[in-house]
Protein backbone atom coordinates (compact mmCIF):
# COMPACT_ATOMS: atom_id res chain seq x y z
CA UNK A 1 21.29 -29.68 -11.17
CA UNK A 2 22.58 -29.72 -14.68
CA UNK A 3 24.25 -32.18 -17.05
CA UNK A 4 26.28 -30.50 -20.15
CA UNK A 5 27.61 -33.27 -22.25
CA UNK A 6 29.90 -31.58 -24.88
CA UNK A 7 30.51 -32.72 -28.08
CA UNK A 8 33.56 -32.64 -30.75
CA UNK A 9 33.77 -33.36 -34.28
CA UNK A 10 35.94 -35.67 -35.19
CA UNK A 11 36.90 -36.03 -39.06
CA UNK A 12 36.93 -39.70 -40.17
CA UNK A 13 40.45 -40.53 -41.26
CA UNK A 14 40.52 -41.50 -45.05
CA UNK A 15 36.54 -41.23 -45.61
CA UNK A 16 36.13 -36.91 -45.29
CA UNK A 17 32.91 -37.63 -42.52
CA UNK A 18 32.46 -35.58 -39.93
CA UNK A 19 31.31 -37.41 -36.80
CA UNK A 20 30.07 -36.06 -33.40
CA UNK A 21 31.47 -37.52 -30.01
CA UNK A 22 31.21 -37.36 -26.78
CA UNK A 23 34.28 -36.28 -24.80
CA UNK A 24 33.24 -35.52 -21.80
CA UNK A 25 29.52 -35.78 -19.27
CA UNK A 26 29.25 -33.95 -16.53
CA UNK A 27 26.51 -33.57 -13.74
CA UNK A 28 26.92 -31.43 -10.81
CA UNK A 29 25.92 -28.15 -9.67
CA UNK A 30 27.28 -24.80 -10.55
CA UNK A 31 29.79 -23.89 -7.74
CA UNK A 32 28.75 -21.81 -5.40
CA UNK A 33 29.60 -18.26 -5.08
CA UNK A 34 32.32 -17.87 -2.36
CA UNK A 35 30.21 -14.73 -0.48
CA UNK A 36 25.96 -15.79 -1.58
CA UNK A 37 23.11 -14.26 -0.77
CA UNK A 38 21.53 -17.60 1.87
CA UNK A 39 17.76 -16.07 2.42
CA UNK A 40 15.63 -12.89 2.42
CA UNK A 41 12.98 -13.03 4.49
CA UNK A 42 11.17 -9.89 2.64
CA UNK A 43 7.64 -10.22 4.18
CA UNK A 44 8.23 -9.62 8.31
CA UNK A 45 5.35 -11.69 10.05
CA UNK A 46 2.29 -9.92 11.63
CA UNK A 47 1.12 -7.01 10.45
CA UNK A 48 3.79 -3.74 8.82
CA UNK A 49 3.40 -1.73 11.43
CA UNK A 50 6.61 0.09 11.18
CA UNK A 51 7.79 -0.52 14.32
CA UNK A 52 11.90 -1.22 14.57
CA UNK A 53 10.54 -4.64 15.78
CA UNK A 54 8.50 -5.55 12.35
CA UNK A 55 11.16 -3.72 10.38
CA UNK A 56 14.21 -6.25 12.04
CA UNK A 57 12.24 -9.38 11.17
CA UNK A 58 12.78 -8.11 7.45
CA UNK A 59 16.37 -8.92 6.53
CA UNK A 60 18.78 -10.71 4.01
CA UNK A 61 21.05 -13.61 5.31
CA UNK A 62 24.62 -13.71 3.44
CA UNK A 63 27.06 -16.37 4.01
CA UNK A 64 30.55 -17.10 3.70
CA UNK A 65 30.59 -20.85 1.56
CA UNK A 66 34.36 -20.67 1.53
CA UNK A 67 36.96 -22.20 4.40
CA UNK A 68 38.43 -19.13 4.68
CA UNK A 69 37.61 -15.81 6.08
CA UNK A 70 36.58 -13.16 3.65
CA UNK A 71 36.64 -9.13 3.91
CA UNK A 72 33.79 -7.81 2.36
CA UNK A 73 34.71 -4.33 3.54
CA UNK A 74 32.40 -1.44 1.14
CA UNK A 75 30.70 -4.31 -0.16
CA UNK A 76 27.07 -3.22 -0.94
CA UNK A 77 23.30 -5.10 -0.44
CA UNK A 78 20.30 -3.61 -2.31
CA UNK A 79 16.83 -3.78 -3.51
CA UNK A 80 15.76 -2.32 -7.67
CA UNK A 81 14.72 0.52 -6.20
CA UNK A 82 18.76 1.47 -4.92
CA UNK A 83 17.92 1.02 -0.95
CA UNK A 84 21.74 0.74 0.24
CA UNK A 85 23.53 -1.00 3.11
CA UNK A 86 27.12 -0.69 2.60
CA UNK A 87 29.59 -2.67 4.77
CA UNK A 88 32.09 -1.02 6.78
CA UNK A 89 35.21 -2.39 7.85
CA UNK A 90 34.26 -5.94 7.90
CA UNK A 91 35.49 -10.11 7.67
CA UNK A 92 33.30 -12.58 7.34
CA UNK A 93 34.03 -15.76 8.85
CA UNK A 94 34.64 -19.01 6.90
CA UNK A 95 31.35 -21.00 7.06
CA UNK A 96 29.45 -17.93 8.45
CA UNK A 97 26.25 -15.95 7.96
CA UNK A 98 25.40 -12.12 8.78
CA UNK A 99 22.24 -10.68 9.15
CA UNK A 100 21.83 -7.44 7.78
CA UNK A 101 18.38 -6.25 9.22
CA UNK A 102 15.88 -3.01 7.41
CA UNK A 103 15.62 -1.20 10.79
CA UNK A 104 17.72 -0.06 13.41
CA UNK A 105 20.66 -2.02 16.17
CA UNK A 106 23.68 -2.20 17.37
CA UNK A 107 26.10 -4.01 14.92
CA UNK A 108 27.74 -7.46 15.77
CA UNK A 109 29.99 -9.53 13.38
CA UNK A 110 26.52 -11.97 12.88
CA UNK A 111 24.22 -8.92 12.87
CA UNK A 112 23.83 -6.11 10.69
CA UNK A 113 21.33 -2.81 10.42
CA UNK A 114 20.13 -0.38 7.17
CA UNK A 115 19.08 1.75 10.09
CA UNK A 116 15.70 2.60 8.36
CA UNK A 117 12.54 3.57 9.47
CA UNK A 118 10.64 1.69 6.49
CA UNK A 119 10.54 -1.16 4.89
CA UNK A 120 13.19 -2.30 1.66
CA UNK A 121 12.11 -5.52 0.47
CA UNK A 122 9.04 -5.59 -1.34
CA UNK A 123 6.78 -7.97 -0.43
CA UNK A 124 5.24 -7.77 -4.15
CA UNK A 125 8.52 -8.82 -5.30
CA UNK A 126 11.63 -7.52 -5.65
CA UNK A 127 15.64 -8.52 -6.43
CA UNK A 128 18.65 -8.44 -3.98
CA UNK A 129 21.96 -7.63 -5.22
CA UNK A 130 25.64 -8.33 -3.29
CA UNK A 131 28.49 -6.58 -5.15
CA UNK A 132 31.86 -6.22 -3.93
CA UNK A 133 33.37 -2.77 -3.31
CA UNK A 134 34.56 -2.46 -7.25
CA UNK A 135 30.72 -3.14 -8.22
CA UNK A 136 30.93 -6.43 -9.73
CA UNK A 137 27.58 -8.34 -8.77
CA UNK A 138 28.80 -11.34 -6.97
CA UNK A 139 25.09 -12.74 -5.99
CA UNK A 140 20.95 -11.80 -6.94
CA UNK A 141 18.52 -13.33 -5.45
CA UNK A 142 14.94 -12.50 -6.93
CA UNK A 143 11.22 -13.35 -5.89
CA UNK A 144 7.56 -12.97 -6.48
CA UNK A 145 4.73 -12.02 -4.42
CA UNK A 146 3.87 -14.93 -3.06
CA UNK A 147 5.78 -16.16 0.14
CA UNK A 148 7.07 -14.40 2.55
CA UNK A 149 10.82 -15.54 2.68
CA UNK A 150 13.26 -16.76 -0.32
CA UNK A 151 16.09 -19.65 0.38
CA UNK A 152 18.26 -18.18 -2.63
């Protein structure tokens, strides 16, 4: 959490001083994006075999913060290296999370699939990016190599 305090200058009536006040402290967290990158789990447990099983336990959770539901319809998730899952046709529920997984499924409105047959999220580190369908970056969410999961 962060506290800005702002300040004015105020000109002393009569005496030409200039005099710093505070107008206004305030202490409370920066507002959360409406659509956020929740967690990447980037390191899948057990060994990288490759398997659709190891490459499913490797995915980035995104959540709706907002009560409302939100299309994110050609809304894209990806690593620094330009590894791509774009969203289809899709609403995300107020209050809700989807799973987009790195390997292969059958999509549901919680769960999502790259469809790949390796691995995206480095486990050495790496960043994610959301970004709506115009390309603005709405969320990152950026780790090092140790862990194997990031709460963003």
């Amino acid at each position: 959490m962060h506290a800005y305090v702002k300040k004015a200058v105020v000109a002393a009536t009569g005496l030409g001083l200039a005099v710093a006040a505070p107008i206004a402290a305030a202490s409370s967290a920066q507002a959360l994006p409406a659509i956020m990158i929740y967690k990447v789990q980037y390191n899948s447990p057990g060994s990288d075999t490759g398997s659709n099983t190891s490459l499913n336990a490797e995915y980035v959770v995104i959540k709706n913060t907002t009560r409302a539901n939100r299309s994110i319809t050609g809304w894209t998730l990806r690593d620094k290296t330009g590894y791509t899952y774009k969203f289809p046709a899709f609403t995300l529920k107020a209050g809700a999370t989807v799973t987009v997984r790195t390997g292969r499924g059958t999509a549901t409105t919680t769960n999502r699939y790259f469809g790949f047959t390796w691995y995206v999220w480095n486990n050495s580190g790496d960043t994610a990016y959301l970004r709506t369908a115009a390309g603005t970056t709405v969320d990152t969410c950026t780790w090092g190599s140790s862990g194997s999961a990031k709460l963003c």
